[in-house]
N, C-alpha and C. Protein backbone atom coordinates (compact mmCIF):
# COMPACT_ATOMS: atom_id res chain seq x y z
N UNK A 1 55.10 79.23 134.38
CA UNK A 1 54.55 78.13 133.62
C UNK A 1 55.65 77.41 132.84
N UNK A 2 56.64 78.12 132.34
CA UNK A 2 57.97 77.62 131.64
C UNK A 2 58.46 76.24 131.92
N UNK A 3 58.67 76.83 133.50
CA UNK A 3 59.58 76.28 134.85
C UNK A 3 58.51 74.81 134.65
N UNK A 4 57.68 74.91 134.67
CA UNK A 4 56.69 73.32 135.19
C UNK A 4 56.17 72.92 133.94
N UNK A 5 56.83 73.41 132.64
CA UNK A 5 56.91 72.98 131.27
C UNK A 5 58.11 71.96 131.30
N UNK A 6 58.57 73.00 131.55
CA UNK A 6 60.06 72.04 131.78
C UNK A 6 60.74 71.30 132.43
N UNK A 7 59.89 71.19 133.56
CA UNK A 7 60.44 70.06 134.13
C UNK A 7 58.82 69.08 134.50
N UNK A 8 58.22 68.94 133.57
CA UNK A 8 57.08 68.00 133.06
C UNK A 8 57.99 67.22 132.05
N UNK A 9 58.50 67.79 130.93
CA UNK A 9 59.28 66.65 129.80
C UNK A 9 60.60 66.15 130.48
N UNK A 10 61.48 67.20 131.36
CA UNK A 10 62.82 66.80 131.26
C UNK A 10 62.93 66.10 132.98
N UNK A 11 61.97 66.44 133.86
CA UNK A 11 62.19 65.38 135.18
C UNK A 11 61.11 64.42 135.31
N UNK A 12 59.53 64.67 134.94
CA UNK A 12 58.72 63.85 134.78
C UNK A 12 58.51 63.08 133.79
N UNK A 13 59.81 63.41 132.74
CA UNK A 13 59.39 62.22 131.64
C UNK A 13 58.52 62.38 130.79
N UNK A 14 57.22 63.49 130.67
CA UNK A 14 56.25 63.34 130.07
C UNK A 14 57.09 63.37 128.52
N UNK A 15 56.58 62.55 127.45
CA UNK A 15 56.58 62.44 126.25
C UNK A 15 55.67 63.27 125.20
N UNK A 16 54.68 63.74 125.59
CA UNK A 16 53.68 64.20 124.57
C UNK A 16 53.59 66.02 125.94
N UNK A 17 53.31 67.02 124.99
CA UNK A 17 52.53 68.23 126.02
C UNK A 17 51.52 68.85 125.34
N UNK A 18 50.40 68.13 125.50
CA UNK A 18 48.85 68.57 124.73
C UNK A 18 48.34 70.02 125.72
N UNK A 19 46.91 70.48 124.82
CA UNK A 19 46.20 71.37 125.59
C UNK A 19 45.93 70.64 127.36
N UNK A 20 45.33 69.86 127.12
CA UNK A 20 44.70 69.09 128.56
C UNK A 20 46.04 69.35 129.57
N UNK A 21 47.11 68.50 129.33
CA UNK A 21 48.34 68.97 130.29
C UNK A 21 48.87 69.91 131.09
N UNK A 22 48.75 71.24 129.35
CA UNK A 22 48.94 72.10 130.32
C UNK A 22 48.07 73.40 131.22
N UNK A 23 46.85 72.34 130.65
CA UNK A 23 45.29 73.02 131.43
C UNK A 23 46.41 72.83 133.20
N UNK A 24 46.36 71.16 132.91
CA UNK A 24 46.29 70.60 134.18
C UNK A 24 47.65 70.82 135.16
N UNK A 25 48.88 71.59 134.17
CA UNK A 25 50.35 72.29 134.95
C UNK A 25 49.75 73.39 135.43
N UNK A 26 48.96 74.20 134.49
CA UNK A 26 48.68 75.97 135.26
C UNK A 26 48.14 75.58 135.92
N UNK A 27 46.82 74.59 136.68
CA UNK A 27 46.22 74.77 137.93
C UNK A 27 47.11 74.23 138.61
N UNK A 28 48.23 73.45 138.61
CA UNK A 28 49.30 73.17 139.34
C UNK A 28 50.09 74.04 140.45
N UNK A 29 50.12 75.23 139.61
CA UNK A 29 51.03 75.99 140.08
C UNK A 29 49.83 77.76 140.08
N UNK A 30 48.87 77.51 140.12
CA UNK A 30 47.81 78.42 140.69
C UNK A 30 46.73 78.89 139.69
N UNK A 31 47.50 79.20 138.81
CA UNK A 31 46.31 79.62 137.96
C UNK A 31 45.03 78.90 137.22
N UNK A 32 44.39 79.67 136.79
CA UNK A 32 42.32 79.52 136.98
C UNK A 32 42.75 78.86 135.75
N UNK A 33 41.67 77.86 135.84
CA UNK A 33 41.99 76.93 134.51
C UNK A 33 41.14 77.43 133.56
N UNK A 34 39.66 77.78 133.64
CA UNK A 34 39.10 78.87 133.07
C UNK A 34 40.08 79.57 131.87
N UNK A 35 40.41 80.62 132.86
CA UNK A 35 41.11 82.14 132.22
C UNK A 35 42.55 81.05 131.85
N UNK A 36 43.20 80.37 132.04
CA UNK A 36 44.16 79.59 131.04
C UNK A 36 43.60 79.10 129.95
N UNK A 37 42.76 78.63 130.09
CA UNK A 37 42.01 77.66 128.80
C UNK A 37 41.22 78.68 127.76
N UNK A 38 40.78 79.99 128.20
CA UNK A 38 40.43 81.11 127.18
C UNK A 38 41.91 81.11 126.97
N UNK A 39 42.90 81.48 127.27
CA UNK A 39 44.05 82.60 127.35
C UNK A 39 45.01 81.70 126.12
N UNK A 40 44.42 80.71 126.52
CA UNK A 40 45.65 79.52 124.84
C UNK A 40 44.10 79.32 123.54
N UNK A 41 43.23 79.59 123.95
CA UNK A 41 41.82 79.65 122.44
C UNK A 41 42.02 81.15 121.89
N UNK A 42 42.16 81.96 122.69
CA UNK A 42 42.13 83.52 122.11
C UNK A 42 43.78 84.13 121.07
N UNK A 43 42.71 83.77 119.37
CA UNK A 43 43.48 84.37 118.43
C UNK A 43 44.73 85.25 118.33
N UNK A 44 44.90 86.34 119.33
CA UNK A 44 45.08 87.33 119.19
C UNK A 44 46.73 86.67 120.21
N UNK A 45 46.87 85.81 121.37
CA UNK A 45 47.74 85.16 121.72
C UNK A 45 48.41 84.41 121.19
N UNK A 46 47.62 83.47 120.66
CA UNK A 46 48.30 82.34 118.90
C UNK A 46 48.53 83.07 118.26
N UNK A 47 48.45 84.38 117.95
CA UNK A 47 49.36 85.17 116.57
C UNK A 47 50.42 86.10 117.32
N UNK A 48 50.34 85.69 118.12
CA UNK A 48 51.71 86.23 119.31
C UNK A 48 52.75 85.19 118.90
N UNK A 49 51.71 83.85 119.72
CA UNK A 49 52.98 82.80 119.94
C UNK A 49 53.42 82.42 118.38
N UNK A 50 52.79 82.67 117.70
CA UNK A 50 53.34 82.28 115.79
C UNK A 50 54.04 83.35 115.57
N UNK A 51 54.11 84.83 115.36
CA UNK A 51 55.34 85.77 115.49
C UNK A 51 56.58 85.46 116.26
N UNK A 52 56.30 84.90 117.28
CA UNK A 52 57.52 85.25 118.33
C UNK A 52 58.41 83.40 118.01
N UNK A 53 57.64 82.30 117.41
CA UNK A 53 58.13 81.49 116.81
C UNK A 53 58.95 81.50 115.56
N UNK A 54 58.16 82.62 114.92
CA UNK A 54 59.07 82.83 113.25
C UNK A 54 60.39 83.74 113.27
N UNK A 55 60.24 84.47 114.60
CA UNK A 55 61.45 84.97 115.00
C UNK A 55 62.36 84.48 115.13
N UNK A 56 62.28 83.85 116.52
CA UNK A 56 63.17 82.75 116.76
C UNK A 56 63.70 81.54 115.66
N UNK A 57 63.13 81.27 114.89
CA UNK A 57 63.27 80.64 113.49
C UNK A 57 64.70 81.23 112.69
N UNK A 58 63.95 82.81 112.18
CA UNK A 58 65.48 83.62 111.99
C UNK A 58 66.13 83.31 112.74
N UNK A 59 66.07 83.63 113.46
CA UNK A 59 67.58 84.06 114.21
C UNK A 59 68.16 82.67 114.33
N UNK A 60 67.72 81.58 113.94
CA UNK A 60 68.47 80.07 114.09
C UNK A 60 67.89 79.52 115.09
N UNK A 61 67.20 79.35 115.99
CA UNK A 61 67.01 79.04 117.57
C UNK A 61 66.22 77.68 116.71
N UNK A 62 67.08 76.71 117.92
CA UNK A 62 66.54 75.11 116.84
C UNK A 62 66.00 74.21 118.37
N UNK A 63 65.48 74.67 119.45
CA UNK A 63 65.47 73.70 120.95
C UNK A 63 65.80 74.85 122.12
N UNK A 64 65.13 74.16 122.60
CA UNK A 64 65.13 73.99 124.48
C UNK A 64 66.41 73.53 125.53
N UNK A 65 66.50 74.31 126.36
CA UNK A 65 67.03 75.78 126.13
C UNK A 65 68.12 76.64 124.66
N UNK A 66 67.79 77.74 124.69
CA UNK A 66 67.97 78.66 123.63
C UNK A 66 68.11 79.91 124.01
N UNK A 67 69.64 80.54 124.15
CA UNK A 67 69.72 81.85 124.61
C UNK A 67 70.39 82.69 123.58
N UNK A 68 69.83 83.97 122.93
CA UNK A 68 71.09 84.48 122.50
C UNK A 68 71.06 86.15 123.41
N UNK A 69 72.53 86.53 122.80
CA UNK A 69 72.76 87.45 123.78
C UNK A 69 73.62 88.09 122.67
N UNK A 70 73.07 89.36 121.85
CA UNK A 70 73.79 90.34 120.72
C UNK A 70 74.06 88.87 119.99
N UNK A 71 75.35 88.92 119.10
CA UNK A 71 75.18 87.75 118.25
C UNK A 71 75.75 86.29 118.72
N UNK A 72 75.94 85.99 119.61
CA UNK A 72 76.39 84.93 120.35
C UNK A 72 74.95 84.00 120.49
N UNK A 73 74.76 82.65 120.58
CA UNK A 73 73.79 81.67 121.01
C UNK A 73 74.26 80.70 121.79
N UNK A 74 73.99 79.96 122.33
CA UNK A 74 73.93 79.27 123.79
C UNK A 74 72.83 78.25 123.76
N UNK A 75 72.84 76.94 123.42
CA UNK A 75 71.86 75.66 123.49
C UNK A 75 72.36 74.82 124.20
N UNK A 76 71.36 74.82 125.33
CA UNK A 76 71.39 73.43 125.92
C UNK A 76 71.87 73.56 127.38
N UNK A 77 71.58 72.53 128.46
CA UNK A 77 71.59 73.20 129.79
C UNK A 77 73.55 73.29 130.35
N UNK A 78 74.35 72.08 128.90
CA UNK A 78 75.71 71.93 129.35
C UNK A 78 76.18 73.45 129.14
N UNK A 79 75.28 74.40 128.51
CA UNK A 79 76.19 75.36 128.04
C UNK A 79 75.81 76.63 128.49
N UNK A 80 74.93 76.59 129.88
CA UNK A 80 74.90 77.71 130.91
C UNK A 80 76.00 78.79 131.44
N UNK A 81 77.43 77.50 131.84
CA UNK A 81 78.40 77.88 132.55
C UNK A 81 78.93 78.72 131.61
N UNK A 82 78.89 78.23 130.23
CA UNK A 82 79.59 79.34 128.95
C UNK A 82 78.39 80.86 129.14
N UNK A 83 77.53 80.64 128.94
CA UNK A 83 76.55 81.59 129.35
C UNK A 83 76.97 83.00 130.15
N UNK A 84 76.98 82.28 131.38
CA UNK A 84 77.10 82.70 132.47
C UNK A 84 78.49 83.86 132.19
N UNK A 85 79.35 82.60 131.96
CA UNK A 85 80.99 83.58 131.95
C UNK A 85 80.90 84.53 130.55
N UNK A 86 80.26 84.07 129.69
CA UNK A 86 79.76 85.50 128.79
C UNK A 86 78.93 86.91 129.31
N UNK A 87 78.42 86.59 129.58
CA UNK A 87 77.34 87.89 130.34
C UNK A 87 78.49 88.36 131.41
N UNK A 88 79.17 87.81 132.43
CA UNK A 88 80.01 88.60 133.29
C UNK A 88 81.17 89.24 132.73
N UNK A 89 81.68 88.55 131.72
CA UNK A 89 82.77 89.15 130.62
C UNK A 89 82.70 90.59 130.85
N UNK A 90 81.32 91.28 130.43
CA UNK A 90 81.40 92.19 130.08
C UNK A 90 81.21 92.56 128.39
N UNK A 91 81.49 91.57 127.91
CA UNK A 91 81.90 92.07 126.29
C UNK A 91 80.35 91.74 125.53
N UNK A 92 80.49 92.92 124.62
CA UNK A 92 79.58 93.53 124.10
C UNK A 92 79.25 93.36 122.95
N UNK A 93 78.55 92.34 122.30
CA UNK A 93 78.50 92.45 120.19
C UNK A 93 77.62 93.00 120.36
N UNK A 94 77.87 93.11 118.41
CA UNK A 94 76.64 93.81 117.87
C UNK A 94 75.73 92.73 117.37
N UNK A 95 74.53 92.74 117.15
CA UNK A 95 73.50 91.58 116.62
C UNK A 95 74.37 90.30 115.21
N UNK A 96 75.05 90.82 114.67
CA UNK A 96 75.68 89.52 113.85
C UNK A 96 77.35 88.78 114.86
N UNK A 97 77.50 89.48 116.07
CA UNK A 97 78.87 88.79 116.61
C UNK A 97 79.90 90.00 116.46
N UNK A 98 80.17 90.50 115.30
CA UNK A 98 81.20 91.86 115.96
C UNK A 98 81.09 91.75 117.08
N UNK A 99 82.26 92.53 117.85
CA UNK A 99 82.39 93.42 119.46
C UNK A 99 82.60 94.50 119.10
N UNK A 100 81.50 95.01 120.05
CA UNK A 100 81.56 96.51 119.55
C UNK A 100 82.60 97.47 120.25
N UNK A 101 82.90 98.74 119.42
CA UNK A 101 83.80 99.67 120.03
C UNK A 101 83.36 99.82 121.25
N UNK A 102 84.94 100.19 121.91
CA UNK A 102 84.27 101.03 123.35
C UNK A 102 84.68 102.52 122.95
């Protein structure tokens, strides 16, 4: 669902992403519009997606795309290739950026 989030604003242009939209992306890409349309009303998911927002909050995360990896962050699609050659590095922080002992 991410995947056809994201490329609804960033190849189709869409400007606004209401409930109705993305009723109308999940049957896009298969799923029951039904059990989507309970699955974004049911409480217990909205106090998911509001935790896992205030998280990301800490930790700084300000946009789309947003990666961190131990204490390193990564925004934005120019900054994959940095990404990328981080994770193959090998090298290891700890959650504030140290590298940790080997």
């Amino acid at each position: 669902m991410m995947k056809r989030l994201f490329a609804a604003v960033f190849v189709d242009d869409r400007k606004e992403i209401d409930a109705a939209l993305c009723i109308e992306l999940a049957m896009e890409i298969g799923l029951d519009r039904n059990a989507f349309r309970n699955a974004m009303q049911n409480p217990a998911i909205e106090a998911e997606r509001f935790a896992i927002l205030e998280r990301a909050k800490e930790r700084g995360v300000f946009g789309v795309p947003y990666f961190l990896t131990g204490g390193r962050s990564f925004f934005g699609n120019d900054r994959l290739v940095l990404l990328v050659h981080h994770l193959k590095s090998g090298r290891r922080t700890t959650d504030d950026g140290r590298r940790k002992s080997e």
